[in-house]
N, C-alpha and C. Protein backbone atom coordinates (compact mmCIF):
# COMPACT_ATOMS: atom_id res chain seq x y z
N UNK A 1 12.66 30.07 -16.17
CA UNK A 1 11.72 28.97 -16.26
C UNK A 1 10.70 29.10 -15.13
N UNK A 2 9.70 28.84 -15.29
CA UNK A 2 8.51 29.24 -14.42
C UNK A 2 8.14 27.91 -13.91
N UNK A 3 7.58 27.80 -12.58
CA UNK A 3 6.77 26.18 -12.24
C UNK A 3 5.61 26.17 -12.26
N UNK A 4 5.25 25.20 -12.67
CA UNK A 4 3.41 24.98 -12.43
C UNK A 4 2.92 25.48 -11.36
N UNK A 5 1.64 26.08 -11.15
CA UNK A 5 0.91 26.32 -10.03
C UNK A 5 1.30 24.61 -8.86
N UNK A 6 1.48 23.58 -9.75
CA UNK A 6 1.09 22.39 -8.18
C UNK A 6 2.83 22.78 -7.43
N UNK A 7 3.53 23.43 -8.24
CA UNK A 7 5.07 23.49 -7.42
C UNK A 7 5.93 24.80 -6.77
N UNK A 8 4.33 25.45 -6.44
CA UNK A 8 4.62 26.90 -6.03
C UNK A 8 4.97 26.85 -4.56
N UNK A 9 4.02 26.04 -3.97
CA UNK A 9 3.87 25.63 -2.38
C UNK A 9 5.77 26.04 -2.19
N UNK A 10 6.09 24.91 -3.14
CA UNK A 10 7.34 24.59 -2.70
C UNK A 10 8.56 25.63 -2.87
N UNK A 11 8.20 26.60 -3.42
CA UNK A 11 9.49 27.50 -3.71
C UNK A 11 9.38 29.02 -2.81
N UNK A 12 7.67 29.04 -2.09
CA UNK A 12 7.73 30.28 -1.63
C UNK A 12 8.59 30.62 -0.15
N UNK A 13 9.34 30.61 0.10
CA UNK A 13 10.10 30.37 1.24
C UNK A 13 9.48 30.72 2.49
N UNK A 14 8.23 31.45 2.61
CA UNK A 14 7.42 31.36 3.96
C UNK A 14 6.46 30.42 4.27
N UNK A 15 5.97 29.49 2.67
CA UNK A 15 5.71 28.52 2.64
C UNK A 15 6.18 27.29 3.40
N UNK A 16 7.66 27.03 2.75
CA UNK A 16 8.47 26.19 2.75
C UNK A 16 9.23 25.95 4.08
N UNK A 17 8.91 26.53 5.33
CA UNK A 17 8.95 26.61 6.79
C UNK A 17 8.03 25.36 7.08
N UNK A 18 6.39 25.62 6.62
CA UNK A 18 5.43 25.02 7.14
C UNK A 18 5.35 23.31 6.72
N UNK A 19 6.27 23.45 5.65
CA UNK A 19 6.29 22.04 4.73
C UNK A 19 7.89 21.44 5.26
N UNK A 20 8.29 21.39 4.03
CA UNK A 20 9.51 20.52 3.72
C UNK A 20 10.81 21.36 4.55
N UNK A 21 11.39 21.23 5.23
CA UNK A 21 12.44 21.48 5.54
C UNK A 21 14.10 21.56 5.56
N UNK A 22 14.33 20.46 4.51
CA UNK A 22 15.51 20.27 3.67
C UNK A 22 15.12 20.09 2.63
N UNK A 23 16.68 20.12 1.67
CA UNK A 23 16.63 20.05 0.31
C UNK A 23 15.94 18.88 -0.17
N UNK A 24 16.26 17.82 0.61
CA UNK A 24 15.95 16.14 -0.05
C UNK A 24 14.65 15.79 0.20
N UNK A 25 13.95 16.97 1.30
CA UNK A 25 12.22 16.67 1.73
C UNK A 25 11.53 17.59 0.24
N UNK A 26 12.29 18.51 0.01
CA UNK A 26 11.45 19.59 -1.07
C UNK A 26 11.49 18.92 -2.46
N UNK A 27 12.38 17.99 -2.67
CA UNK A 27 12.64 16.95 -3.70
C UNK A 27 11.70 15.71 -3.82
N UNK A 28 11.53 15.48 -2.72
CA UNK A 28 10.63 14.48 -2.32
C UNK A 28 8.87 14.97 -2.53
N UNK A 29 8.55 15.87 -1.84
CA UNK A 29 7.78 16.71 -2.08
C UNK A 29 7.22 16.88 -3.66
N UNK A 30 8.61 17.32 -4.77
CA UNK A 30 8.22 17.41 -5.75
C UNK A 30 8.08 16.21 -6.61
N UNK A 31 8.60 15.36 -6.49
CA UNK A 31 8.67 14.01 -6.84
C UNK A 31 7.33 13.47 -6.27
N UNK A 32 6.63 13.55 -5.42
CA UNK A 32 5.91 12.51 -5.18
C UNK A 32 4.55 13.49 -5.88
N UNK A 33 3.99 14.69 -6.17
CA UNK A 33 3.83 15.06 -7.04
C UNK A 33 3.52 14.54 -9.06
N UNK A 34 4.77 15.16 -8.95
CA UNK A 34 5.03 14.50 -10.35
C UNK A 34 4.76 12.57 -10.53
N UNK A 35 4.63 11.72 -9.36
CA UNK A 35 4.40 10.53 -9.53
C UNK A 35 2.89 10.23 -9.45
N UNK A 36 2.15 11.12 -8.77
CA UNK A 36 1.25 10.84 -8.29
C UNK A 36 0.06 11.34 -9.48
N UNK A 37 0.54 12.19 -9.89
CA UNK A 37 -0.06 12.36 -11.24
C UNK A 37 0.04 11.51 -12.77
N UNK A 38 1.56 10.57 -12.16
CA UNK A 38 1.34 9.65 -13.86
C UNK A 38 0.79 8.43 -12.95
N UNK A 39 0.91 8.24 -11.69
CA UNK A 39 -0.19 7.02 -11.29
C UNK A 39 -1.78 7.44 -11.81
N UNK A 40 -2.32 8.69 -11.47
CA UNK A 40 -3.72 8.58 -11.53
C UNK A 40 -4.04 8.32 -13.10
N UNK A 41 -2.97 8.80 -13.96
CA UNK A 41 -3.33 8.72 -15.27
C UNK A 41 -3.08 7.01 -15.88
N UNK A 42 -2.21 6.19 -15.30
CA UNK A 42 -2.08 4.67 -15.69
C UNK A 42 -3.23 4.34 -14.76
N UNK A 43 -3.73 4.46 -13.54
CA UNK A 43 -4.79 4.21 -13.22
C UNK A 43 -6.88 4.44 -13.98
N UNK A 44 -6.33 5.59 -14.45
CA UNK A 44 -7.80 5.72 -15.26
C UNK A 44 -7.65 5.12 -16.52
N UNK A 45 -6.60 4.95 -17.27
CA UNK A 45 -6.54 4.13 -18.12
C UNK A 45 -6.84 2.71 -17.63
N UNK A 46 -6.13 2.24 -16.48
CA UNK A 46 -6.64 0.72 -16.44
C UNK A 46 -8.36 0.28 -16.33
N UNK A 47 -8.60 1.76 -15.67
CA UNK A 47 -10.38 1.43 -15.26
C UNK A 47 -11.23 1.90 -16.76
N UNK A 48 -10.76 2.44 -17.57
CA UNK A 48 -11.43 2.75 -18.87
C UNK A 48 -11.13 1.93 -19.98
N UNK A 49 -10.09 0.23 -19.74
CA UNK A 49 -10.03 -0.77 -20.66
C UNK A 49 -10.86 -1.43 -20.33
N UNK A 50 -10.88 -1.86 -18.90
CA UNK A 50 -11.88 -2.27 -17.87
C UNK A 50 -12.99 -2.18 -18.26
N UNK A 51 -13.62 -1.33 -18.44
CA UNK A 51 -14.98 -1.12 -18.82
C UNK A 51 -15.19 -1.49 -20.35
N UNK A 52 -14.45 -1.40 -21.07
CA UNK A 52 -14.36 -1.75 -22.00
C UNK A 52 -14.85 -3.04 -22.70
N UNK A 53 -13.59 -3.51 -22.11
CA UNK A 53 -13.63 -5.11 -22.05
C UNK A 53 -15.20 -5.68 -21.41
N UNK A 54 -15.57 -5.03 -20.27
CA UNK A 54 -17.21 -5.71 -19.63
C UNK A 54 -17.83 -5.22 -20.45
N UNK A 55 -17.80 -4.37 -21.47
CA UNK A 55 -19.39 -3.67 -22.35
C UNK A 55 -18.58 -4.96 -23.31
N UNK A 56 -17.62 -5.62 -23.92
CA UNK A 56 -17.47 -6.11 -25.10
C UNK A 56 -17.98 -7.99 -24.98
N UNK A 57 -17.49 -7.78 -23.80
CA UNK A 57 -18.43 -9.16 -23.24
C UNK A 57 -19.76 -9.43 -22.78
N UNK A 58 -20.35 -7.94 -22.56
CA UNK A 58 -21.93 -7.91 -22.51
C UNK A 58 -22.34 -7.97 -23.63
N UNK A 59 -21.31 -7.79 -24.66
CA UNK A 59 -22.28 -8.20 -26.01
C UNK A 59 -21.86 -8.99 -26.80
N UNK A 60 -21.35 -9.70 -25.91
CA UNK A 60 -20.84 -11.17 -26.44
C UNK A 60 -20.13 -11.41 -27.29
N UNK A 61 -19.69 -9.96 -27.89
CA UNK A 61 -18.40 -10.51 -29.24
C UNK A 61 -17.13 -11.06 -28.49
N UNK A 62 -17.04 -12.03 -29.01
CA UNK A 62 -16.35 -12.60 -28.90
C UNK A 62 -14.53 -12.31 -29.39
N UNK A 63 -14.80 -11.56 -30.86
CA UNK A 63 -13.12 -11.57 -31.47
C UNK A 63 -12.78 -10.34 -30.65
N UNK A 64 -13.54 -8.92 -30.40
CA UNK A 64 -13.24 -7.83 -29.92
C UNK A 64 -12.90 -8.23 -28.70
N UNK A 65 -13.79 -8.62 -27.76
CA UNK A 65 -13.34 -8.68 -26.52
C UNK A 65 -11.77 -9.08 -25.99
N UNK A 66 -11.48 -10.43 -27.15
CA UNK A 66 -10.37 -10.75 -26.78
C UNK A 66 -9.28 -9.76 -26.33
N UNK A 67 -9.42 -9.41 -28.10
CA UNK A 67 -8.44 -7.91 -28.46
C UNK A 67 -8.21 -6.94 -27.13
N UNK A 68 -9.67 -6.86 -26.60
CA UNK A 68 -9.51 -5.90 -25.42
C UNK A 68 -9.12 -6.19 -24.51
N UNK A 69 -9.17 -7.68 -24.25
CA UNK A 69 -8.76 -8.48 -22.86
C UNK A 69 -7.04 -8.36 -22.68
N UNK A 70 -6.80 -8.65 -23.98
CA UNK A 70 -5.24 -8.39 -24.25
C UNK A 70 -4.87 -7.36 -23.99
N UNK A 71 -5.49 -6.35 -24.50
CA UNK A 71 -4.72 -5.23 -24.13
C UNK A 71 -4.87 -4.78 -22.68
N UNK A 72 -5.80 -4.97 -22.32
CA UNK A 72 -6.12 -4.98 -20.47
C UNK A 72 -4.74 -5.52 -20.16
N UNK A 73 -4.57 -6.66 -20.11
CA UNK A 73 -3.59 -7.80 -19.64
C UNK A 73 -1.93 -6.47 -19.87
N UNK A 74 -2.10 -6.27 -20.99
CA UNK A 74 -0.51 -5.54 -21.22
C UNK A 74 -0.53 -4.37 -20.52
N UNK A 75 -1.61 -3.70 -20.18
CA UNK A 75 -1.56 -2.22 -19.25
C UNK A 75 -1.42 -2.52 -18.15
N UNK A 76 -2.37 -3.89 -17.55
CA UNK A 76 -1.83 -4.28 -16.38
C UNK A 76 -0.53 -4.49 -16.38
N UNK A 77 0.26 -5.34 -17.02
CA UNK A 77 1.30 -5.76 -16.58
C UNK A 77 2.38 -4.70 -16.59
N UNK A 78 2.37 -3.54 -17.73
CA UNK A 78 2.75 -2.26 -17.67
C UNK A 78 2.84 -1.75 -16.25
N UNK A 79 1.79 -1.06 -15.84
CA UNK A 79 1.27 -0.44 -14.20
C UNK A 79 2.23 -1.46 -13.44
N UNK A 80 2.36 -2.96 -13.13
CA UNK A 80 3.03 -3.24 -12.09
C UNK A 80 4.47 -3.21 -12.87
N UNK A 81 5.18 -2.84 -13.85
CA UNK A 81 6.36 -2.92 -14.12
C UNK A 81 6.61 -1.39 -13.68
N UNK A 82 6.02 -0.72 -13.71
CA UNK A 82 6.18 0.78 -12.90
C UNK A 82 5.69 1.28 -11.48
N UNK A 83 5.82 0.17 -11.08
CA UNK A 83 4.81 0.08 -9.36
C UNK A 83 3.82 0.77 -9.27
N UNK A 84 2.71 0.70 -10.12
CA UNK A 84 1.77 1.55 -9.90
C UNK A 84 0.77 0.82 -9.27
N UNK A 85 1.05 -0.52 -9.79
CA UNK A 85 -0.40 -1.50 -9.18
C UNK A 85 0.63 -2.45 -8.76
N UNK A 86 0.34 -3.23 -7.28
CA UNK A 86 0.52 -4.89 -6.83
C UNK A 86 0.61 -5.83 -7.54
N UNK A 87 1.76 -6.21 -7.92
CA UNK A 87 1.50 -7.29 -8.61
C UNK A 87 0.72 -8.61 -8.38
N UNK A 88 0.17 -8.89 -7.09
CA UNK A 88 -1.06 -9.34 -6.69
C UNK A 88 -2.54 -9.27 -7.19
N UNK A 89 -2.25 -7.97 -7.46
CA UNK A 89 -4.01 -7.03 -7.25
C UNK A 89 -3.91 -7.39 -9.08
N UNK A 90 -2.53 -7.20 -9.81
CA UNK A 90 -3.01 -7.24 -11.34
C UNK A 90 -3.06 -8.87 -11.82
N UNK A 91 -2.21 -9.60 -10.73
CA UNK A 91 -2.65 -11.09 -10.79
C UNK A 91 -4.17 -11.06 -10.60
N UNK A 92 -4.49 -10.88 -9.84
CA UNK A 92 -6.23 -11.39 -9.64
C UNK A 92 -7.33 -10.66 -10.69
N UNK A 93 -6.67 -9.32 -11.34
CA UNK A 93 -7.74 -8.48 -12.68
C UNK A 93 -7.55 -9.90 -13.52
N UNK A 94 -6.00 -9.71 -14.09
CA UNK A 94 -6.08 -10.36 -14.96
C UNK A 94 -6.89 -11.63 -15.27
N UNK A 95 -7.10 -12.44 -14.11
CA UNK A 95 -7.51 -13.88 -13.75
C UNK A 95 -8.90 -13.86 -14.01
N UNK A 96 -9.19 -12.79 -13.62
CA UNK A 96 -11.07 -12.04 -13.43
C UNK A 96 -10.94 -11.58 -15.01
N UNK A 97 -10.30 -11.62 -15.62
CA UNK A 97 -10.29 -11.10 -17.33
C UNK A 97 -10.42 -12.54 -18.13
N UNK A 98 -9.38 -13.31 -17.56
CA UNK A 98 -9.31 -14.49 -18.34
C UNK A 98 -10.48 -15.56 -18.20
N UNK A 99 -11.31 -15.51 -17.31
CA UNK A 99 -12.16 -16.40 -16.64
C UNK A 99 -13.63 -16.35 -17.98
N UNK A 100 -14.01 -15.60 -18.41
CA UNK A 100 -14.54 -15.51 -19.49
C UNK A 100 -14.04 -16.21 -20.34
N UNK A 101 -12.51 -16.52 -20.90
CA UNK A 101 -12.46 -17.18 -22.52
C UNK A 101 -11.91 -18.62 -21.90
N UNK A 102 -12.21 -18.71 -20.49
CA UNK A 102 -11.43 -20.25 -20.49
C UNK A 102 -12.71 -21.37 -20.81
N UNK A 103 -12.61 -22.50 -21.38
CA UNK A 103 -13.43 -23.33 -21.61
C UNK A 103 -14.22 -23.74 -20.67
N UNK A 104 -15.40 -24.26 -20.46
CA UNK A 104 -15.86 -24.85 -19.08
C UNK A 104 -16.41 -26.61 -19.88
């Protein structure tokens, strides 16, 4: 079985002096890796509903936007059920999402 180019660092053993030094750092190493890559990807998804949702409310439809607001709302809440986002930071999107359909 072969590793990706991002997990070579870690196996070349003259490498692996300059880095990680035990088993549980080279694990760590690869793990934070492999996390850091499905954060950026739940992250560009959250910023590409995002935009979404503001082009669907710049044009004022109303039934779409919802649709999109919703689904914003469930990716957020997704991302903080996988610690990717604060559950703070997706309290205050969401709030900044909902503030549009609340009545005035």
């Amino acid at each position: 079985m072969t590793l990706p180019d991002t997990f070579e660092f870690l196996t070349d053993s003259n490498l692996r002096s300059l880095m990680a030094n035990t088993k549980s750092a080279i694990k760590a190493a690869r793990k934070a890796v492999r996390l850091t890559e499905r954060n950026r990807g739940v992250k560009t998804r959250l910023k590409t509903l995002r935009k979404q949702l503001d082009a669907l409310i710049a044009k004022k439809d109303a039934e779409a936007s919802k649709t999109a607001a919703v689904e914003y709302v469930s990716a957020m809440d997704k991302a903080v059920k996988s610690g990717v986002v604060h559950k703070n930071a997706a309290s205050r999107a969401k709030s900044h999402a909902a503030k549009v359909f609340a009545t005035k």
